[in-house]
Protein backbone atom coordinates (compact mmCIF):
# COMPACT_ATOMS: atom_id res chain seq x y z
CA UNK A 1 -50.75 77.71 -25.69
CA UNK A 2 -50.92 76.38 -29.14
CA UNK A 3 -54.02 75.21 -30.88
CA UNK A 4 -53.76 71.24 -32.98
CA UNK A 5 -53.88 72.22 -36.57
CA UNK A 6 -54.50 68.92 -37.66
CA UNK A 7 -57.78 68.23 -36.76
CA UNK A 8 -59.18 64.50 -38.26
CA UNK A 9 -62.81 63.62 -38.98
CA UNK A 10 -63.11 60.89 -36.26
CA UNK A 11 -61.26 59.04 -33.42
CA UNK A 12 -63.41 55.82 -33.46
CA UNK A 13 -63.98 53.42 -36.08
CA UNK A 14 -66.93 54.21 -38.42
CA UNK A 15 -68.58 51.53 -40.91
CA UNK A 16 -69.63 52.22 -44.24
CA UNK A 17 -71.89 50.64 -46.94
CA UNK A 18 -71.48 46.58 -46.83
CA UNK A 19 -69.49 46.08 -43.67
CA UNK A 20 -66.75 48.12 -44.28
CA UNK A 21 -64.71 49.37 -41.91
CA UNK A 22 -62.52 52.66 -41.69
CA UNK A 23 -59.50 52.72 -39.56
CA UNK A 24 -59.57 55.87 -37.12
CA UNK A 25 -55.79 56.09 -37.49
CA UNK A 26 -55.52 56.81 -40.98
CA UNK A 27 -59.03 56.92 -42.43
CA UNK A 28 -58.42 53.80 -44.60
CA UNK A 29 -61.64 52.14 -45.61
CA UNK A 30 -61.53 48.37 -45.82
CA UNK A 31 -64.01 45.05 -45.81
CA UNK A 32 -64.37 42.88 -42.75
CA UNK A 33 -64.49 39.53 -44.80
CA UNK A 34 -65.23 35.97 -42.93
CA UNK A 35 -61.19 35.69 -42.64
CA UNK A 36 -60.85 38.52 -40.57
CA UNK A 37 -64.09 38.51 -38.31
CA UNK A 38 -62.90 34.54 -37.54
CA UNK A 39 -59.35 35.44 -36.84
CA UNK A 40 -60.40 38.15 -34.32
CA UNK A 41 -62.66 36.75 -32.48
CA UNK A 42 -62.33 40.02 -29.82
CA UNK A 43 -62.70 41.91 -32.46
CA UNK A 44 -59.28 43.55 -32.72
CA UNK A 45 -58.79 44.18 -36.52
CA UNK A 46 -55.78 45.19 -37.63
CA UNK A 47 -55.89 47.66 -40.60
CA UNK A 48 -54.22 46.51 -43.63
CA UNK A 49 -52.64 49.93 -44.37
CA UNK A 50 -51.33 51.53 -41.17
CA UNK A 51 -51.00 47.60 -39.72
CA UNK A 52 -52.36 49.55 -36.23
CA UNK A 53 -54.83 47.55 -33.92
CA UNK A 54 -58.74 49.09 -33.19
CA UNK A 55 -61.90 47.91 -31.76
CA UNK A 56 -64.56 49.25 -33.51
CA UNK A 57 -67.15 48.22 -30.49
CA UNK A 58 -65.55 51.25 -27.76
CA UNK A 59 -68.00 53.19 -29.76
CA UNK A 60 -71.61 51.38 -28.40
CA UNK A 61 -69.65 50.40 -24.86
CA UNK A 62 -70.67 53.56 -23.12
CA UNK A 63 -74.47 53.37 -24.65
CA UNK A 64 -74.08 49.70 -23.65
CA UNK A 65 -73.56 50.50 -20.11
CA UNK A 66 -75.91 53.25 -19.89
CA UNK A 67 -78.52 51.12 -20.85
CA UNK A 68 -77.94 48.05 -18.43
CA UNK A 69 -77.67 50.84 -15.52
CA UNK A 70 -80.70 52.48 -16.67
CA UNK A 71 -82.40 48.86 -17.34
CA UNK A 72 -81.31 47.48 -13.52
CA UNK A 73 -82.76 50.65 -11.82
CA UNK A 74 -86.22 50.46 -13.34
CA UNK A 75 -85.99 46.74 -12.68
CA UNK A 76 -85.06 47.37 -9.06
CA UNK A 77 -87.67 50.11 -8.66
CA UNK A 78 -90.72 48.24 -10.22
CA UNK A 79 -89.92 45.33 -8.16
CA UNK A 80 -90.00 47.37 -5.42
CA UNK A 81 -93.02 48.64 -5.62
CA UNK A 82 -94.98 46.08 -7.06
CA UNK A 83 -93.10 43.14 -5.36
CA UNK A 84 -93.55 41.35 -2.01
């Protein structure tokens, strides 16, 4: 079995100072300016360098769920006890 040798700092998209971007394809920092957050209104930037789609939201989506699941069982629970 052989090991990966070439290990990268990140998979998903990080920001930086000022709303900057970096791509997690080739580590290529770059600004989200008003032309690109209107033209992807998804939010699927392209980076200018590699030319390779991301979506720098994946990285909240699983705390996203976790905290609606968590939210709607406390809800449920509460009303449960407290409700008629």
């Amino acid at each position: 079995m052989s090991l990966r040798k070439d290990h990268q700092i990140s998979h998903h998209p990080k920001t930086t100072f000022a709303g900057q971007l970096v791509c997690p394809h080739c580590q290529t920092a770059f600004p989200l300016t008003w032309r690109r957050y209107w033209s992807a209104p998804w939010g699927n930037y392209r980076c200018p360098k590699c030319r390779q789609m991301f979506h720098p939201i994946t990285i909240f989506l699983p705390w996203v769920i976790i905290v609606i699941i968590v939210g709607m069982t406390l809800v449920g629970i509460v009303s449960a006890l407290f409700g008629a």
